[in-house]
C-alpha atoms as a PDB file:
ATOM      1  CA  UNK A   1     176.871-115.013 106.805  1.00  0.00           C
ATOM      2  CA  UNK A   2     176.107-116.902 103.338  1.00  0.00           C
ATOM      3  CA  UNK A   3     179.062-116.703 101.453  1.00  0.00           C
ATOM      4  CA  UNK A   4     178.584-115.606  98.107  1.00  0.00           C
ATOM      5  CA  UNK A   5     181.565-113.897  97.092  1.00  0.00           C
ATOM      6  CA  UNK A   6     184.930-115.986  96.947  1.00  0.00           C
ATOM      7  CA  UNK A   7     188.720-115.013  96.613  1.00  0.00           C
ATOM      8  CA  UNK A   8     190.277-117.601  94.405  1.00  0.00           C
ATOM      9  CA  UNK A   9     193.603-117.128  97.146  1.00  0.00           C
ATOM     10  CA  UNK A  10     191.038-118.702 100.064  1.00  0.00           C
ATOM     11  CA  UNK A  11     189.454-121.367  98.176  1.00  0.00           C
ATOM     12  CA  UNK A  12     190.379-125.056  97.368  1.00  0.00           C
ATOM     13  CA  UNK A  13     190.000-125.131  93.662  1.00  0.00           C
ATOM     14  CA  UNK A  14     191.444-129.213  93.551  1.00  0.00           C
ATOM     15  CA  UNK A  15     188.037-130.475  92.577  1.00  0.00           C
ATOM     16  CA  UNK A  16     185.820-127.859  91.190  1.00  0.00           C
ATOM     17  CA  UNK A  17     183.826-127.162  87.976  1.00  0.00           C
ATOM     18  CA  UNK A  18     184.827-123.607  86.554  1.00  0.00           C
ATOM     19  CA  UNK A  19     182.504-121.304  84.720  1.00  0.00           C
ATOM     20  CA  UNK A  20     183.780-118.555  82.117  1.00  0.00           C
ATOM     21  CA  UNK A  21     180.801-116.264  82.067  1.00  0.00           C
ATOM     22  CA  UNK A  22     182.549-113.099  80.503  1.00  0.00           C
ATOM     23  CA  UNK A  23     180.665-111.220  78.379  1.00  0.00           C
ATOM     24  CA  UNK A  24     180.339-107.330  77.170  1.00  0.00           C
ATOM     25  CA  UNK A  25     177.114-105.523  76.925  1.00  0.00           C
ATOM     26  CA  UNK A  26     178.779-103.040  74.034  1.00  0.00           C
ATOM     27  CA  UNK A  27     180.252-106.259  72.039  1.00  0.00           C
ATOM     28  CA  UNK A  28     178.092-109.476  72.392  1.00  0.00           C
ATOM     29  CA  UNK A  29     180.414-111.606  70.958  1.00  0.00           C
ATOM     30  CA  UNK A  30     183.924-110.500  72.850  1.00  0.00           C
ATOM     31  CA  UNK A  31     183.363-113.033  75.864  1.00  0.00           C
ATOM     32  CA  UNK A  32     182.532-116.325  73.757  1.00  0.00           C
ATOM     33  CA  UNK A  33     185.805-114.836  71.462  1.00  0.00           C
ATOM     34  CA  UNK A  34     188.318-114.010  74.575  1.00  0.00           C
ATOM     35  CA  UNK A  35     187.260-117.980  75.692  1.00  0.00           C
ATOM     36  CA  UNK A  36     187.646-119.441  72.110  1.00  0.00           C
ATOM     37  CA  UNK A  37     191.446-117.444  72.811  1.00  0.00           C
ATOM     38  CA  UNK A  38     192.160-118.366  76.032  1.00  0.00           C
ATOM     39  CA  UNK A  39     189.879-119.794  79.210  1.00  0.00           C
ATOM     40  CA  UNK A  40     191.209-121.627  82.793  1.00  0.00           C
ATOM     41  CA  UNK A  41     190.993-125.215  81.725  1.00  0.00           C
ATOM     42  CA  UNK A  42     188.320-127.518  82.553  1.00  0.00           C
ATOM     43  CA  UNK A  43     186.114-124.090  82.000  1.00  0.00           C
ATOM     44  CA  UNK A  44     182.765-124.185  80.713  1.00  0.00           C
ATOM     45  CA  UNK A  45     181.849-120.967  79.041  1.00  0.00           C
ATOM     46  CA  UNK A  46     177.984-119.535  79.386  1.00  0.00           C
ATOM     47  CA  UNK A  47     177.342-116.976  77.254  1.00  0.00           C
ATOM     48  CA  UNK A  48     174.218-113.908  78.260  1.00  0.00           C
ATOM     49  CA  UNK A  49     172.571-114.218  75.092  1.00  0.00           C
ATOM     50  CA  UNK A  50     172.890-118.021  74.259  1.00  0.00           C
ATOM     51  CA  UNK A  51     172.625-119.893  77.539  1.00  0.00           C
ATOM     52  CA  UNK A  52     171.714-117.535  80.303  1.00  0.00           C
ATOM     53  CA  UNK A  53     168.371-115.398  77.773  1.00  0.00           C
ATOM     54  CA  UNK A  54     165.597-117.458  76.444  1.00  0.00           C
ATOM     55  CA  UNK A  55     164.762-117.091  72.836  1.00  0.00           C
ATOM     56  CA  UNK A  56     161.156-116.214  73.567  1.00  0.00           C
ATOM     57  CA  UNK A  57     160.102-112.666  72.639  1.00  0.00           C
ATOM     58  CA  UNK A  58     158.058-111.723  75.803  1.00  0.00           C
ATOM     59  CA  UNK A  59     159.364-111.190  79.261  1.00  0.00           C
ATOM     60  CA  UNK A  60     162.428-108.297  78.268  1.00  0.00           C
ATOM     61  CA  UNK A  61     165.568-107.758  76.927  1.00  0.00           C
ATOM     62  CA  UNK A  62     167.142-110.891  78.425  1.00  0.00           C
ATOM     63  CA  UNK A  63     164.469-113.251  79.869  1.00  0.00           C
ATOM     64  CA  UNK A  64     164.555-116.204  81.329  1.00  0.00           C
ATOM     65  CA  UNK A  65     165.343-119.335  79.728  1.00  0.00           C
ATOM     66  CA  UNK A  66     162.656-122.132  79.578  1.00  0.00           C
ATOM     67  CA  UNK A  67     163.399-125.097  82.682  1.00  0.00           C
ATOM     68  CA  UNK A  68     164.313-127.455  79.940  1.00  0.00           C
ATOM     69  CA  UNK A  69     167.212-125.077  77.973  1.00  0.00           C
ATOM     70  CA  UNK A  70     168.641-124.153  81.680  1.00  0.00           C
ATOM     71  CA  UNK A  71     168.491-128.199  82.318  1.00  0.00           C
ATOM     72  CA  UNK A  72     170.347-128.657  78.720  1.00  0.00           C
ATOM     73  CA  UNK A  73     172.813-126.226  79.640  1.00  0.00           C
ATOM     74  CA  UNK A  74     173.417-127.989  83.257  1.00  0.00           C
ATOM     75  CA  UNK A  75     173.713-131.430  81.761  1.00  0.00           C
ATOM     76  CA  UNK A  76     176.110-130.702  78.918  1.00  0.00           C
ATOM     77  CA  UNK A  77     178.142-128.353  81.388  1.00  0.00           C
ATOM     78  CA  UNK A  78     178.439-132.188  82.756  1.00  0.00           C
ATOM     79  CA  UNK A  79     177.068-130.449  86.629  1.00  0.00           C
ATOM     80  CA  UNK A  80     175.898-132.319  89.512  1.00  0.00           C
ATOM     81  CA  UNK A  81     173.208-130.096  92.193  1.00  0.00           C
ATOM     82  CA  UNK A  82     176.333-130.589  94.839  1.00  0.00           C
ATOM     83  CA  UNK A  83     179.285-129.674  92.779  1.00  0.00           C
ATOM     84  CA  UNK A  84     181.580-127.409  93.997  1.00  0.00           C
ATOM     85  CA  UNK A  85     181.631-124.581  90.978  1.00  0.00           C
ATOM     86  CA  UNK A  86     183.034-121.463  90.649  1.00  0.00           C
ATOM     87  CA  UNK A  87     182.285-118.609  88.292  1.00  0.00           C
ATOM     88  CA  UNK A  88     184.067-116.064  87.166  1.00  0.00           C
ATOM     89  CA  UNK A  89     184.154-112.936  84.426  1.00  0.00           C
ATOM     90  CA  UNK A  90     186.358-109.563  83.723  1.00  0.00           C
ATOM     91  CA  UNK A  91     186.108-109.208  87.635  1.00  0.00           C
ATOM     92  CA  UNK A  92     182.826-107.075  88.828  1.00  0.00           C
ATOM     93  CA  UNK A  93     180.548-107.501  86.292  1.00  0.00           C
ATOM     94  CA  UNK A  94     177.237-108.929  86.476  1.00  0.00           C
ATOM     95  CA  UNK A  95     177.832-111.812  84.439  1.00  0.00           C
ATOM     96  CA  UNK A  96     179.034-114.010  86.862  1.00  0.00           C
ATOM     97  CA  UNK A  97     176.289-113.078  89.209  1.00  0.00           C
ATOM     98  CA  UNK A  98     173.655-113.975  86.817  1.00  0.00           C
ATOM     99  CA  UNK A  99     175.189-117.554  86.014  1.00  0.00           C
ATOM    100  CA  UNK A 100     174.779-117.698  90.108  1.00  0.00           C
ATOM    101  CA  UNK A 101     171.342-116.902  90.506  1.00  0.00           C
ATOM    102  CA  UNK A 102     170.627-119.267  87.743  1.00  0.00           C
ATOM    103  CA  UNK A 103     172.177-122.213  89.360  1.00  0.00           C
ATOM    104  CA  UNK A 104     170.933-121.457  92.622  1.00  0.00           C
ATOM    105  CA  UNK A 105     167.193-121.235  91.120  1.00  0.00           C
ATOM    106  CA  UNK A 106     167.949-124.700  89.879  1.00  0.00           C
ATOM    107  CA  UNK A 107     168.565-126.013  93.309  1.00  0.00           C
ATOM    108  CA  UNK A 108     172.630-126.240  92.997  1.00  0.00           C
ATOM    109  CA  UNK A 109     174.182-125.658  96.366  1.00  0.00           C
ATOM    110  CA  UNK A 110     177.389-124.992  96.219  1.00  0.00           C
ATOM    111  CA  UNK A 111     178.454-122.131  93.938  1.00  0.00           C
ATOM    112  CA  UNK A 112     180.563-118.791  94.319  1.00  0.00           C
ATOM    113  CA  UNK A 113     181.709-115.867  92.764  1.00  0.00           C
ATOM    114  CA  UNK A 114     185.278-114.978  92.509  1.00  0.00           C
ATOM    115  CA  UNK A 115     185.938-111.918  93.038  1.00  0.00           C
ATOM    116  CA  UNK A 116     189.009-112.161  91.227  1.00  0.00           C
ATOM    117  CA  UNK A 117     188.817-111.251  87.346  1.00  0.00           C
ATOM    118  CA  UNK A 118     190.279-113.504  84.664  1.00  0.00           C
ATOM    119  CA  UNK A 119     193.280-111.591  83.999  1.00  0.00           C
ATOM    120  CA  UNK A 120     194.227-112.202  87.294  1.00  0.00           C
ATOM    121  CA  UNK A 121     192.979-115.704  87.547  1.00  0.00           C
ATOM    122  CA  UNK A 122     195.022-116.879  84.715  1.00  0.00           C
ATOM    123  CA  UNK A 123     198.145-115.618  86.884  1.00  0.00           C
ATOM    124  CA  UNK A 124     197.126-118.305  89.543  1.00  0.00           C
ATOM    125  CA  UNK A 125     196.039-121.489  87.254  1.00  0.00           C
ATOM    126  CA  UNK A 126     196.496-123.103  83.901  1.00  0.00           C
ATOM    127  CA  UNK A 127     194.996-121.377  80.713  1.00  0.00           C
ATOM    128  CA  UNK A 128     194.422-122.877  77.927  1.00  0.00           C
ATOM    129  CA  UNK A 129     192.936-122.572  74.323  1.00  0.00           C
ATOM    130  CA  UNK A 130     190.804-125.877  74.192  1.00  0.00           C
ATOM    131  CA  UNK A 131     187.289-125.924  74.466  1.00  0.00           C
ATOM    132  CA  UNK A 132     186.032-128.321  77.810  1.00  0.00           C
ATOM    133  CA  UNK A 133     183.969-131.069  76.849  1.00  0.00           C
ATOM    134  CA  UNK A 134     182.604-132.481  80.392  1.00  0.00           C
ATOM    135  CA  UNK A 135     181.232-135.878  80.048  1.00  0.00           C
ATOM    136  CA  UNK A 136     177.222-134.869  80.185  1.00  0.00           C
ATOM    137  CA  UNK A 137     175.335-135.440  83.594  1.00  0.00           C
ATOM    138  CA  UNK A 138     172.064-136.313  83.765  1.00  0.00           C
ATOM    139  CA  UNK A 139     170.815-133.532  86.802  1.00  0.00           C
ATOM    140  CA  UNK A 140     167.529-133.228  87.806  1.00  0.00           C
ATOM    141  CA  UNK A 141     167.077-129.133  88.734  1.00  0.00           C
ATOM    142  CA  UNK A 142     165.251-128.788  92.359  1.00  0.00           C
ATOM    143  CA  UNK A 143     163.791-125.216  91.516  1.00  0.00           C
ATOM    144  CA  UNK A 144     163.441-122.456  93.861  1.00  0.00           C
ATOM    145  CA  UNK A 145     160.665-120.496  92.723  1.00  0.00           C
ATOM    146  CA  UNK A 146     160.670-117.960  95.630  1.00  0.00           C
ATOM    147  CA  UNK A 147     164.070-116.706  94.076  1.00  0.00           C
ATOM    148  CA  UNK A 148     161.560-115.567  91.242  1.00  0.00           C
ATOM    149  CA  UNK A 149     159.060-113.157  90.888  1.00  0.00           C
ATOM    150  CA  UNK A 150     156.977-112.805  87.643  1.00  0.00           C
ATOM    151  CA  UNK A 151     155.549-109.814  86.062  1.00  0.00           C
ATOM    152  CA  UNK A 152     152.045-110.041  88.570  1.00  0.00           C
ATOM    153  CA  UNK A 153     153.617-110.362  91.078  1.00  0.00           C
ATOM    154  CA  UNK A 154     155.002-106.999  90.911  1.00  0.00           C
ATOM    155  CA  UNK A 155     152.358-105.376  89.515  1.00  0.00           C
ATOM    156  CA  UNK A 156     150.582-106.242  92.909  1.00  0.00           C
ATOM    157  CA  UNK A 157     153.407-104.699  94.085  1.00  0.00           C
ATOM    158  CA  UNK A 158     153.201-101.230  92.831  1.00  0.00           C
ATOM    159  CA  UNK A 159     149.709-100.669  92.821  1.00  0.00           C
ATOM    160  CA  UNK A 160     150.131-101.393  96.899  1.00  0.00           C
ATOM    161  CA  UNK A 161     147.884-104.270  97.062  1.00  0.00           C
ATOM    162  CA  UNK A 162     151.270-106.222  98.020  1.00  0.00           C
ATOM    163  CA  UNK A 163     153.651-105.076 101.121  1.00  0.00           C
ATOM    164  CA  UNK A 164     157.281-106.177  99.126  1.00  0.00           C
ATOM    165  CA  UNK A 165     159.689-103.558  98.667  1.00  0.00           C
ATOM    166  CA  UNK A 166     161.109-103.017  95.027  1.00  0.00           C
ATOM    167  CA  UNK A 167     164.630-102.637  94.775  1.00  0.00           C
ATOM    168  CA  UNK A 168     165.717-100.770  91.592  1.00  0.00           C
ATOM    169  CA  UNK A 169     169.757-101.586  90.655  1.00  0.00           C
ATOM    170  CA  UNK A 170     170.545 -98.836  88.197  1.00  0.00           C
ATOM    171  CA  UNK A 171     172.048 -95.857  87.998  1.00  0.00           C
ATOM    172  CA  UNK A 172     169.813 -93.096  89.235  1.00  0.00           C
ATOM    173  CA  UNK A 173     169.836 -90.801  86.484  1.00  0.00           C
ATOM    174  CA  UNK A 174     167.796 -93.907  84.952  1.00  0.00           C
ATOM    175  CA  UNK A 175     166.005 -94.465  88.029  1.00  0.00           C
ATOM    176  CA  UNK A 176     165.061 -90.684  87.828  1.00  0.00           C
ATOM    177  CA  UNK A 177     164.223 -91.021  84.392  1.00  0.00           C
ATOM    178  CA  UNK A 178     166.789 -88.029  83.290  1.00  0.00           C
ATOM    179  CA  UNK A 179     168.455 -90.290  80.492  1.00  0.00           C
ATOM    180  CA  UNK A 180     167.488 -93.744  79.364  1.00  0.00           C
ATOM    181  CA  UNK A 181     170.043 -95.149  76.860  1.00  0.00           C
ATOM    182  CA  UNK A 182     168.199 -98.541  75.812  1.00  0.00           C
ATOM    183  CA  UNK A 183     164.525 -98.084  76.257  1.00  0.00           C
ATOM    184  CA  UNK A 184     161.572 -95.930  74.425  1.00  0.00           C
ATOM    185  CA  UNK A 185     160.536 -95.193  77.947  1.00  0.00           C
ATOM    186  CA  UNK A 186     162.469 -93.780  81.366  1.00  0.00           C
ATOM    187  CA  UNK A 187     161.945 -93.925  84.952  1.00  0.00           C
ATOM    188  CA  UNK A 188     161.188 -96.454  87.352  1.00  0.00           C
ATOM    189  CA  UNK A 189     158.533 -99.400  88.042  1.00  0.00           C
ATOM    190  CA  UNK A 190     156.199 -97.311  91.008  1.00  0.00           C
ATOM    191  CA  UNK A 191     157.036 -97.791  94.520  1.00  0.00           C
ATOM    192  CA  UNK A 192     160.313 -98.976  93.657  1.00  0.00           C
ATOM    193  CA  UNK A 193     163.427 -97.310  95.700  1.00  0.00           C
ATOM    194  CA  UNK A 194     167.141 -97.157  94.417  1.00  0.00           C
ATOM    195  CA  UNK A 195     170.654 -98.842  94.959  1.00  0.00           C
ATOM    196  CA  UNK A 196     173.104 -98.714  92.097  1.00  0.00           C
ATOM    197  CA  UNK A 197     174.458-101.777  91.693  1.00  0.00           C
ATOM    198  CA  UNK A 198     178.011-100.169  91.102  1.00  0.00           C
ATOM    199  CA  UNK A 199     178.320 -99.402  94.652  1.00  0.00           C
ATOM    200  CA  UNK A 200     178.659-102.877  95.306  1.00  0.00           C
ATOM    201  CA  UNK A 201     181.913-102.592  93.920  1.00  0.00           C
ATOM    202  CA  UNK A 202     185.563-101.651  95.431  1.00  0.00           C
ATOM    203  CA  UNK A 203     188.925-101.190  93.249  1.00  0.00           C
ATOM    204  CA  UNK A 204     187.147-103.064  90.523  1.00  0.00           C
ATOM    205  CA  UNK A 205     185.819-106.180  92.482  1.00  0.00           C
ATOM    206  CA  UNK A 206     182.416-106.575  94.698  1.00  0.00           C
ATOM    207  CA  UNK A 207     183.111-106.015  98.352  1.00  0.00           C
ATOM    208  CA  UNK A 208     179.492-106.478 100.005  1.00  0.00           C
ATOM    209  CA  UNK A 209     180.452-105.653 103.754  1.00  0.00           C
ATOM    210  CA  UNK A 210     181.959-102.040 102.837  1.00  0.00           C
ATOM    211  CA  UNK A 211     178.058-101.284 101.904  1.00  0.00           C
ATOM    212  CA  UNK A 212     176.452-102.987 104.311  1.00  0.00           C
ATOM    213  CA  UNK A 213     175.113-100.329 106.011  1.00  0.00           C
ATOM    214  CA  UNK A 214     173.844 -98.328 102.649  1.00  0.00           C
ATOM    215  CA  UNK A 215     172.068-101.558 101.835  1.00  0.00           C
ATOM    216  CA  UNK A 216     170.380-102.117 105.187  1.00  0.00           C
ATOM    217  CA  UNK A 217     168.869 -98.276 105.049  1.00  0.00           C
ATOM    218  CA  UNK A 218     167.607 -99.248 101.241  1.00  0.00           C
ATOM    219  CA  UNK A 219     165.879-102.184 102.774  1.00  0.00           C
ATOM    220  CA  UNK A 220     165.847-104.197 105.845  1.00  0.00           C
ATOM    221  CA  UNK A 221     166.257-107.879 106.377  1.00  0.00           C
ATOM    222  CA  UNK A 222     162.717-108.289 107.079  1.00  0.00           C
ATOM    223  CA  UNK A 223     161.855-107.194 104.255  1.00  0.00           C
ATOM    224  CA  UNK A 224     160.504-109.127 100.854  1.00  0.00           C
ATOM    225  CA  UNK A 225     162.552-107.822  98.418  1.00  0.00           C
ATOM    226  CA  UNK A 226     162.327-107.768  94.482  1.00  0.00           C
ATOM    227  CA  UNK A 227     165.329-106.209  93.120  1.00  0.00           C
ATOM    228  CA  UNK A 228     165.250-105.597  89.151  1.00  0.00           C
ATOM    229  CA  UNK A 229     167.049-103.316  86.694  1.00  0.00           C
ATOM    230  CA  UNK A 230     167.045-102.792  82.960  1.00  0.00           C
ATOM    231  CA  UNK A 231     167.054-106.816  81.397  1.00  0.00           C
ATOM    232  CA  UNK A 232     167.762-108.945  84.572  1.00  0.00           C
ATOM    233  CA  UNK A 233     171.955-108.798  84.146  1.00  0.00           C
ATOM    234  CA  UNK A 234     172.738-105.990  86.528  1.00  0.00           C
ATOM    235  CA  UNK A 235     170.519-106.804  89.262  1.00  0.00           C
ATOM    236  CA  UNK A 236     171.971-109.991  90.159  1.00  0.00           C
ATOM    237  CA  UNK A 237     174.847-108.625  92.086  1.00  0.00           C
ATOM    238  CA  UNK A 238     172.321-106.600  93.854  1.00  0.00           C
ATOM    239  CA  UNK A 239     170.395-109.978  94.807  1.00  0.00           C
ATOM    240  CA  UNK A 240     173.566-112.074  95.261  1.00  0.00           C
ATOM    241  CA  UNK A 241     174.940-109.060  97.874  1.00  0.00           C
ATOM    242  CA  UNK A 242     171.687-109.214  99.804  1.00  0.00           C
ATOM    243  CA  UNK A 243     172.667-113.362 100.111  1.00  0.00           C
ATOM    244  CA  UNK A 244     175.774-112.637 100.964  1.00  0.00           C
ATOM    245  CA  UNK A 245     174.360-110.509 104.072  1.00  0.00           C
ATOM    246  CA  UNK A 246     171.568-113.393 104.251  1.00  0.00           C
ATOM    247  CA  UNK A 247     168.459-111.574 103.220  1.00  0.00           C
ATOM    248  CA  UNK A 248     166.122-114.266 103.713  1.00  0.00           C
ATOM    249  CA  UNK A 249     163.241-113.156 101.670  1.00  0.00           C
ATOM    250  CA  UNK A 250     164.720-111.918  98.166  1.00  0.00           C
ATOM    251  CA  UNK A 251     163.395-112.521  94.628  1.00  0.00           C
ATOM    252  CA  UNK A 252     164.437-111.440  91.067  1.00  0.00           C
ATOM    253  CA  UNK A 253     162.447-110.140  87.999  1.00  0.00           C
ATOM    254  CA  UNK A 254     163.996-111.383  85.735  1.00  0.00           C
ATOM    255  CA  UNK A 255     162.178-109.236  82.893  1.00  0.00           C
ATOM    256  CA  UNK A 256     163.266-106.225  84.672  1.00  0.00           C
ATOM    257  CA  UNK A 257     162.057-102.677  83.343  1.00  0.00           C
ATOM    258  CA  UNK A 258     162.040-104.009  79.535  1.00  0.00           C
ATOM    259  CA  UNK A 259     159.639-106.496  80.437  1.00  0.00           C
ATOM    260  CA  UNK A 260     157.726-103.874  82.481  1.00  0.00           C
ATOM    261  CA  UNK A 261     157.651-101.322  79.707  1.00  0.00           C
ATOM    262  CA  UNK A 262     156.754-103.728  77.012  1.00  0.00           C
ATOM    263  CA  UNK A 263     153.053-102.788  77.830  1.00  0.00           C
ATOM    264  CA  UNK A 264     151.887 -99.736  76.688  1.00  0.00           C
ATOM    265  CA  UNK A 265     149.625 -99.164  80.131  1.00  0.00           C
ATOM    266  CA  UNK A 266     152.268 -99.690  82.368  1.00  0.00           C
ATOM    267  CA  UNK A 267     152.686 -96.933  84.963  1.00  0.00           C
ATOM    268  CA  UNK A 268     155.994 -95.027  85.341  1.00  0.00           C
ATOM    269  CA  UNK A 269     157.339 -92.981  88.204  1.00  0.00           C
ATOM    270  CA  UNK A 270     160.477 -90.627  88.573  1.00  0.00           C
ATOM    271  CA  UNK A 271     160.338 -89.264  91.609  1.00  0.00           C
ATOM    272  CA  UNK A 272     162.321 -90.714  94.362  1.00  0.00           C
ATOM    273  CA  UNK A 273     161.656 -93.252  97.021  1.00  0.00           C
ATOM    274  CA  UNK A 274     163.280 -94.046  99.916  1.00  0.00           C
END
């Protein structure tokens, strides 16, 4: 089994590059603040809306950043493509989990999750209040585009003229379309089917194996899979899970439903798939 997921108790943390990806959807600037305050040194902190969104106003709420700001972002985070790095936010958020699938679209191959959030982390290693200033690398990315799927893509994909199987990752009274906080329109991109990403969760942490089995009737290995969700964010521990239980055939839309609702002709469906 690919090992996503990582306690920071089994792990040799001597030589690693740490992430701080914590971040808030209700208060954008509380994870960049809570690092400027305190952050496991030698930690790097990647914030959603500066480093991990582009700035471009297409492709959703949080799209993906051009090649060349990820590549920025790599070199002055001072990474090499075989690093040994570890992430980590509050401890089951999708923060984390979208640093991941960022540096495993850039071709990096060794990077995990801890499960572990940082109030516990800074229990087990030194904090500190100074920013990390890595001595910048000068990485190539090797990019994995069939980790990504663009808006055609799944548009082939839900007017059946493509056989992948869309993976929705929030909650179902969005899926449904009964309430839509964020967006002027509810429901779900057609054909898709449903697994809240929250499941993934146990006693605050991800713990993919105790789902296995709800995951496997959602979709089966053999399957191509496109999970999505609302911007991108939450659908990344839905992708990294299906890693984790090595999914071979698994992309992300980044763009998510805002990107899909952002045209006006864009077809809508509430009832539910399985």
């Amino acid at each position: 089994m690919t090992q996503v997921f990582v306690s920071a108790h089994d792990v040799n943390t001597a030589d690693v590059k740490w992430i701080d990806a914590r971040f808030s959807l209700q208060d954008e600037k509380s994870g960049k603040l809570a690092y400027q305050q305190e952050h496991l040194k030698g930690a790097v902190h990647w914030d959603l809306e500066e480093d991990l969104s582009g700035a471009s106003r297409t492709g959703g709420r949080h799209p993906l950043p051009s090649k060349e700001q990820l590549t920025e972002l790599f070199r002055t985070s001072g990474l090499e493509l075989t690093d040994a790095i570890l992430i980590y936010d509050d401890g089951g958020s999708p923060f984390a989990t979208r640093a991941w699938w960022m540096l495993q679209y850039a071709g990096f191959t060794d990077v995990h999750v801890v499960t572990e959030g940082y109030r516990e982390l800074r229990g087990m290693f030194d904090v500190t209040a100074e920013p990390a200033v890595p001595a910048k690398s000068a990485v190539e990315p090797n990019w994995q585009e069939q980790l990504y799927a663009d808006r055609h893509e799944v548009e082939e994909v839900a007017a059946g003229n493509r056989p992948s199987v869309l993976v929705d990752a929030r909650s179902e009274v969005r899926y449904r379309g009964e309430k839509e906080p964020l967006y002027h329109k509810a429901g779900h991109i057609p054909t898709a089917r449903n697994f809240d990403w929250e499941q993934l969760k146990q006693g605050g942490q991800f713990d993919v194996e105790k789902v296995k089995e709800q995951l496997m009737q959602t979709a089966a290995p053999e399957d191509d899979i496109i999970v999505y969700c609302g911007s991108g964010v939450t659908a990344s521990p839905l992708f990294a899970a299906l890693t984790e239980l090595d999914y071979p055939n698994v992309k992300l839309y980044v763009g998510s439903f805002s990107d899909w609702i952002s045209q006006d002709d864009a077809p809508i469906e509430t009832a539910i798939r399985g």
